[in-house]
N, C-alpha and C. Protein backbone atom coordinates (compact mmCIF):
# COMPACT_ATOMS: atom_id res chain seq x y z
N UNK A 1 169.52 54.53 181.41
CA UNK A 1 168.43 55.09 180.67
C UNK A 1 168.73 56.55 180.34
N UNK A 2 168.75 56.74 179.37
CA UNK A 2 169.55 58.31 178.85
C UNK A 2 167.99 59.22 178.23
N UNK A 3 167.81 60.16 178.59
CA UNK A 3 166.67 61.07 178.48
C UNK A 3 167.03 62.53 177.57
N UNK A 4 168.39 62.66 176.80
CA UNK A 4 168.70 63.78 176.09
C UNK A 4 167.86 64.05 174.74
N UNK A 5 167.03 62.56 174.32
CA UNK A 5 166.33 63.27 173.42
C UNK A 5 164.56 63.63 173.72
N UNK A 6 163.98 63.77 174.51
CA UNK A 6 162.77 64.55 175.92
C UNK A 6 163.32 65.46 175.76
N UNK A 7 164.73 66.00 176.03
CA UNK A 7 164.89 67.51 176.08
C UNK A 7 165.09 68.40 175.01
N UNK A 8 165.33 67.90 173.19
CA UNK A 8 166.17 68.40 172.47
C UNK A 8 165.25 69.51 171.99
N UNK A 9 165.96 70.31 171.37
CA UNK A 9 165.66 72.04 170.97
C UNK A 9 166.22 72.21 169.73
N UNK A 10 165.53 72.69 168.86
CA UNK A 10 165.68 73.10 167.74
C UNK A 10 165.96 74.01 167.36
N UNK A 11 167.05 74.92 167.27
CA UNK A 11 167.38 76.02 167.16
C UNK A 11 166.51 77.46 165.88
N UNK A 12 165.46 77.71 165.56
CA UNK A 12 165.31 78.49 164.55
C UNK A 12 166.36 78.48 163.36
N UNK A 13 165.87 79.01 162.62
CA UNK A 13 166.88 79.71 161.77
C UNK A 13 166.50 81.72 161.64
N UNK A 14 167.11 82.27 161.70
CA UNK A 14 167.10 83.49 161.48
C UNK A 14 166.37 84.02 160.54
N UNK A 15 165.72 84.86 160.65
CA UNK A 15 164.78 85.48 159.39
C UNK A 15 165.74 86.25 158.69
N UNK A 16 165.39 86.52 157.29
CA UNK A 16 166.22 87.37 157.12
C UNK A 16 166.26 88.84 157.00
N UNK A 17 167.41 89.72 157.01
CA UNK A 17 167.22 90.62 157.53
C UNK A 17 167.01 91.58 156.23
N UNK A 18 166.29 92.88 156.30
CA UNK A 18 165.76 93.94 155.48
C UNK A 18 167.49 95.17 155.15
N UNK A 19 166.88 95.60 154.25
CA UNK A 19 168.14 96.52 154.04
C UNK A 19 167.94 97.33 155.07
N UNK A 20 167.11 98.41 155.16
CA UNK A 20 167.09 99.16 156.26
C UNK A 20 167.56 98.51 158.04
N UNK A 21 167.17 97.17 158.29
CA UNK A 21 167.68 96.52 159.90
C UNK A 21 169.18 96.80 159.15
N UNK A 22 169.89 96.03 157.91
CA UNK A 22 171.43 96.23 157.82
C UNK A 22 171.90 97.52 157.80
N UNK A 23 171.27 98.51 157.74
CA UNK A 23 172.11 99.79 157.77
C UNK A 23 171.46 100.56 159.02
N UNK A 24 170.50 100.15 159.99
CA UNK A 24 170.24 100.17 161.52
C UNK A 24 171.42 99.50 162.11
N UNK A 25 171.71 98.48 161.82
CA UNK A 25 173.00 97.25 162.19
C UNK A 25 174.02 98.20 162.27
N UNK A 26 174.34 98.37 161.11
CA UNK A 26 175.83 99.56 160.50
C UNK A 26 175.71 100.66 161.18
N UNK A 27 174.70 101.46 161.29
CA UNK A 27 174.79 102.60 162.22
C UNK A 27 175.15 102.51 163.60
N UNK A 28 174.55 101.67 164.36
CA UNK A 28 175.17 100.93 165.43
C UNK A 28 176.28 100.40 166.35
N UNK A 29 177.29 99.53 164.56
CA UNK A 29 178.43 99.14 164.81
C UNK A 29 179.48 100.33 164.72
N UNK A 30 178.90 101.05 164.17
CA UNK A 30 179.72 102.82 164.14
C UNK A 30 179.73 103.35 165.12
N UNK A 31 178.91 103.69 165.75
CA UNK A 31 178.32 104.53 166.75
C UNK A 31 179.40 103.58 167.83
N UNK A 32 179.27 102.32 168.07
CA UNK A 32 180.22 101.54 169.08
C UNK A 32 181.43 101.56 168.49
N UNK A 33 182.20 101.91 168.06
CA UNK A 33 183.53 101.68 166.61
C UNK A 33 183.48 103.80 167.25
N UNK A 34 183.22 104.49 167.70
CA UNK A 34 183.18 106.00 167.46
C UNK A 34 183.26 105.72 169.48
N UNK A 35 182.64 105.36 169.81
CA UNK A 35 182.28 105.29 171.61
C UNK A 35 184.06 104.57 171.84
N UNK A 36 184.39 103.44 171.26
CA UNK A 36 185.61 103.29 171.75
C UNK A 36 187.05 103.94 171.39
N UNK A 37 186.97 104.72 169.86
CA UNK A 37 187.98 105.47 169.98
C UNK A 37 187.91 106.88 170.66
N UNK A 38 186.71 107.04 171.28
CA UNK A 38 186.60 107.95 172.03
C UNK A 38 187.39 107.87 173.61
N UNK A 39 186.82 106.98 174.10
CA UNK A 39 187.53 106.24 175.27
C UNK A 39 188.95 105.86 175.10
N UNK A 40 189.70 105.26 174.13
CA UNK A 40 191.24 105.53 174.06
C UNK A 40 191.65 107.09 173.95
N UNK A 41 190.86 107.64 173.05
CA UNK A 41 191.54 109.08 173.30
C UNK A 41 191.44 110.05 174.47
N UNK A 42 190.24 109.61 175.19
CA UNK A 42 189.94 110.29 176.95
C UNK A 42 191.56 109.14 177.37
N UNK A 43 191.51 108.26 177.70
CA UNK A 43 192.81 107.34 178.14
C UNK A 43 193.89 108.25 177.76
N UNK A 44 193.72 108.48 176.51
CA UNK A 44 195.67 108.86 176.09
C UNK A 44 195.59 110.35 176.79
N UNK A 45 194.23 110.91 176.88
CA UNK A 45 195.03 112.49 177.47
C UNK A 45 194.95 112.23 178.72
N UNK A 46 194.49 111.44 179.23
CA UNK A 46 194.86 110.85 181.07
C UNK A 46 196.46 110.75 181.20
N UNK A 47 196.84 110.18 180.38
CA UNK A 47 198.51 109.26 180.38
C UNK A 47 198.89 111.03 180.25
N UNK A 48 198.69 111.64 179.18
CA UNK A 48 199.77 112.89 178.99
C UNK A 48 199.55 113.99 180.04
N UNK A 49 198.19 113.91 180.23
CA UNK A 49 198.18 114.91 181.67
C UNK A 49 199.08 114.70 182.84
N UNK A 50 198.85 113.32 183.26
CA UNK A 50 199.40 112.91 184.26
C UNK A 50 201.63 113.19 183.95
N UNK A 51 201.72 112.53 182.63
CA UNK A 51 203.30 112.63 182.76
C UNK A 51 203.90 114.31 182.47
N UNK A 52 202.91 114.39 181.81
CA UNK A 52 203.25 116.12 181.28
C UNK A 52 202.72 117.31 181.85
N UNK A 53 202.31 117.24 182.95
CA UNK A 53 201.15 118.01 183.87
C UNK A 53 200.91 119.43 182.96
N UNK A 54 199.99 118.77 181.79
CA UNK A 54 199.23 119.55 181.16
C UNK A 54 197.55 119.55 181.50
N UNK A 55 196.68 120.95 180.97
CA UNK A 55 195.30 120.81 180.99
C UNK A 55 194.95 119.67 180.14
N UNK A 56 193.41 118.96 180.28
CA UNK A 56 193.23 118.17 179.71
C UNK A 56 193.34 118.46 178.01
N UNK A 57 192.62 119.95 177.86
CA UNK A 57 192.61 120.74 176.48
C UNK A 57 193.94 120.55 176.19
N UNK A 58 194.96 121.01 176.27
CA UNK A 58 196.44 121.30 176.68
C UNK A 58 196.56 119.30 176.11
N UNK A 59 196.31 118.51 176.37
CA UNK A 59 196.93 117.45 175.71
C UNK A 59 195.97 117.25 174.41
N UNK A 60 195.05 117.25 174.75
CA UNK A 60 194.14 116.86 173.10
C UNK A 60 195.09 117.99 172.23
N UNK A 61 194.85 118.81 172.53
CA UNK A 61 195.45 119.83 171.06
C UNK A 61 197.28 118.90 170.88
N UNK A 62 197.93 118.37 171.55
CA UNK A 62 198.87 117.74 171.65
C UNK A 62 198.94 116.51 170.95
N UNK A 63 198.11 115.46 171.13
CA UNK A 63 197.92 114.23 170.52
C UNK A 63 196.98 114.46 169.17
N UNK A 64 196.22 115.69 169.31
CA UNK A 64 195.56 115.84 167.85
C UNK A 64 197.06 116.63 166.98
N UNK A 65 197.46 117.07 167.31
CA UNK A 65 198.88 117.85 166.25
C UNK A 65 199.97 116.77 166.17
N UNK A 66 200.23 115.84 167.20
CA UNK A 66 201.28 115.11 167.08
C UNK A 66 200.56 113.92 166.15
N UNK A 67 199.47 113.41 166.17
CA UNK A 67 198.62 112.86 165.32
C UNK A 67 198.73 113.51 163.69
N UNK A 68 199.24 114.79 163.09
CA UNK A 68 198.77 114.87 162.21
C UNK A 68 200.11 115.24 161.76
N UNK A 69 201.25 115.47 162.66
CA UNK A 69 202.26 115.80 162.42
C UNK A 69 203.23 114.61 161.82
N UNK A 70 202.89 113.47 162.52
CA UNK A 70 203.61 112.04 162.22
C UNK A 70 203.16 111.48 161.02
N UNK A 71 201.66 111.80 160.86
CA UNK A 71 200.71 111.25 159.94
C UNK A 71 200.43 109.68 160.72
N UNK A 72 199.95 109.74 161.67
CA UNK A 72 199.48 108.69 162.22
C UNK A 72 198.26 108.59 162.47
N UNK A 73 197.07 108.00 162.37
CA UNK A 73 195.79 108.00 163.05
C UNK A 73 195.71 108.59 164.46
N UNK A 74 194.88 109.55 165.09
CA UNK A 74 194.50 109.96 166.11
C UNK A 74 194.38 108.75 167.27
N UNK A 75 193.42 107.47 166.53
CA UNK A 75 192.90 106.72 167.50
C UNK A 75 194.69 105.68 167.64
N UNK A 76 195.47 105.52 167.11
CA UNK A 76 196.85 104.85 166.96
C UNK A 76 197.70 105.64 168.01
N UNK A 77 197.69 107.14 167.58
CA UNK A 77 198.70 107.60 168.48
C UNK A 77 198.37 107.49 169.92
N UNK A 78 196.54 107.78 170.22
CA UNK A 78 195.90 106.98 171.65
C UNK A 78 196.47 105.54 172.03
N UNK A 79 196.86 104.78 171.28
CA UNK A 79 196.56 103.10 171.77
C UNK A 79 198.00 103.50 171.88
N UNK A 80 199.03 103.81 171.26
CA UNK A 80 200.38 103.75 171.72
C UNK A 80 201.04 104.89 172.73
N UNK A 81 199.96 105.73 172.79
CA UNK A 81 200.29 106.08 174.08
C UNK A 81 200.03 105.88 175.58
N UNK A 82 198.97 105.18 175.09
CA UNK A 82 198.23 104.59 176.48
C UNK A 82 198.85 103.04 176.77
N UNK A 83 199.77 102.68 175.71
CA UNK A 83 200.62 101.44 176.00
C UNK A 83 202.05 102.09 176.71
N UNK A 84 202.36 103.39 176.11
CA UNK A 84 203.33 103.70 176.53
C UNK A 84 203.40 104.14 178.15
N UNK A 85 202.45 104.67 178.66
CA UNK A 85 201.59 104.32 180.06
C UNK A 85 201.97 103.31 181.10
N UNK A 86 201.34 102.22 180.17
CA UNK A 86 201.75 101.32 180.72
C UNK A 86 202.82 100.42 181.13
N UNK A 87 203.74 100.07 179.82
CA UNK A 87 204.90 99.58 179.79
C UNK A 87 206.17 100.39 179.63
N UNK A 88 206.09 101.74 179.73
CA UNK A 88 207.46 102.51 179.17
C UNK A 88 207.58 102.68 178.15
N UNK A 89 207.02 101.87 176.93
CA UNK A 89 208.14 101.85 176.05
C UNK A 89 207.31 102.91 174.80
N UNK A 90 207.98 103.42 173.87
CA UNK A 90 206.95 104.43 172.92
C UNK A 90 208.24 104.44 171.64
N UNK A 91 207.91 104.14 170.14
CA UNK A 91 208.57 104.21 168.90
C UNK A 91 209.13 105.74 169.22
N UNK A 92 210.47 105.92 168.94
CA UNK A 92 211.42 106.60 168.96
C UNK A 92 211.20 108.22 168.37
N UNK A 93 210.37 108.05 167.27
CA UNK A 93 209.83 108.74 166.28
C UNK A 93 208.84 109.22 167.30
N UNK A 94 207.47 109.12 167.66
CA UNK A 94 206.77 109.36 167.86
C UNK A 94 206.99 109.79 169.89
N UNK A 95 208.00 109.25 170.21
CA UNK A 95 208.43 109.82 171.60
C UNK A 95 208.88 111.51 171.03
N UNK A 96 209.79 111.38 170.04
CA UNK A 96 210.13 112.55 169.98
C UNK A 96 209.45 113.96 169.72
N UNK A 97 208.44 113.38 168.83
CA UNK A 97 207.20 114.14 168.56
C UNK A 97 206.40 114.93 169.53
N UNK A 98 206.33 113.94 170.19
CA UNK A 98 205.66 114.02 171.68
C UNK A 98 206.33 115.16 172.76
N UNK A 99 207.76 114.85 172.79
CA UNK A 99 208.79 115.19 173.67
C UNK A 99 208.57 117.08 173.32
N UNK A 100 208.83 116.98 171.41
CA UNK A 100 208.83 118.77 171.05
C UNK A 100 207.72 119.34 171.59
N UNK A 101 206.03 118.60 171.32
CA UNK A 101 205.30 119.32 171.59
C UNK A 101 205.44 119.54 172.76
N UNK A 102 205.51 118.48 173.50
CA UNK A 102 204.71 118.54 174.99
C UNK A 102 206.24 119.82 175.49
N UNK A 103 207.55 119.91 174.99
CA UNK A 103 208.03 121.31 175.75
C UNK A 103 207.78 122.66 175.09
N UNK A 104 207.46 122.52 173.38
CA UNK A 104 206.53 124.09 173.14
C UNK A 104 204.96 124.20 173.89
N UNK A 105 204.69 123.31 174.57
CA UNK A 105 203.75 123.63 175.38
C UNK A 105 203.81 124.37 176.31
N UNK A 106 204.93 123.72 177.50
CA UNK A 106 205.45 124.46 178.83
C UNK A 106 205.24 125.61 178.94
């Protein structure tokens, strides 16, 4: 004796949404899209503090110049340095970048 249809549920359908909820929405997905390249870039000056025993200031001004020097995105040169962290490994180009600043730093 099978009882699955006693239980069945009808799912709504969604109202639809106003321009203003879609650009509440959008503000939102920004604001979270802005919170996580924030957090890779706190990450990447963790990684350079730690290998380069620089101030935390002392690496942002580092990954923001080596960022603009390569012409790479800020939040890119974060994710590949915070991979480089992890696994060793860092594009040749952008090690070197790294390598000048971080010794006109010293």
């Amino acid at each position: 004796m099978s009882h699955a249809n006693e239980f069945s549920y009808t799912v709504p359908e969604p109202e639809p949404r106003t321009d203003q909820q879609l650009k509440d929405l959008q503000g939102k997905f920004a604001h979270l899209e802005q919170a996580d390249a924030h957090a890779l870039i706190d990450q990447a000056i963790c990684v350079i503090v730690a290998v380069g025993g620089l101030t935390p200031a002392e690496a942002w001004d580092l990954l923001r110049e080596t960022s603009m020097h390569t012409n790479i995105e800020l939040r890119q040169v974060a994710e590949l340095v915070i991979a480089w962290g992890a696994a060793g490994e860092l594009s040749s180009d952008l090690r070197e970048e790294l390598a000048r600043r971080l010794n006109s730093t010293r």
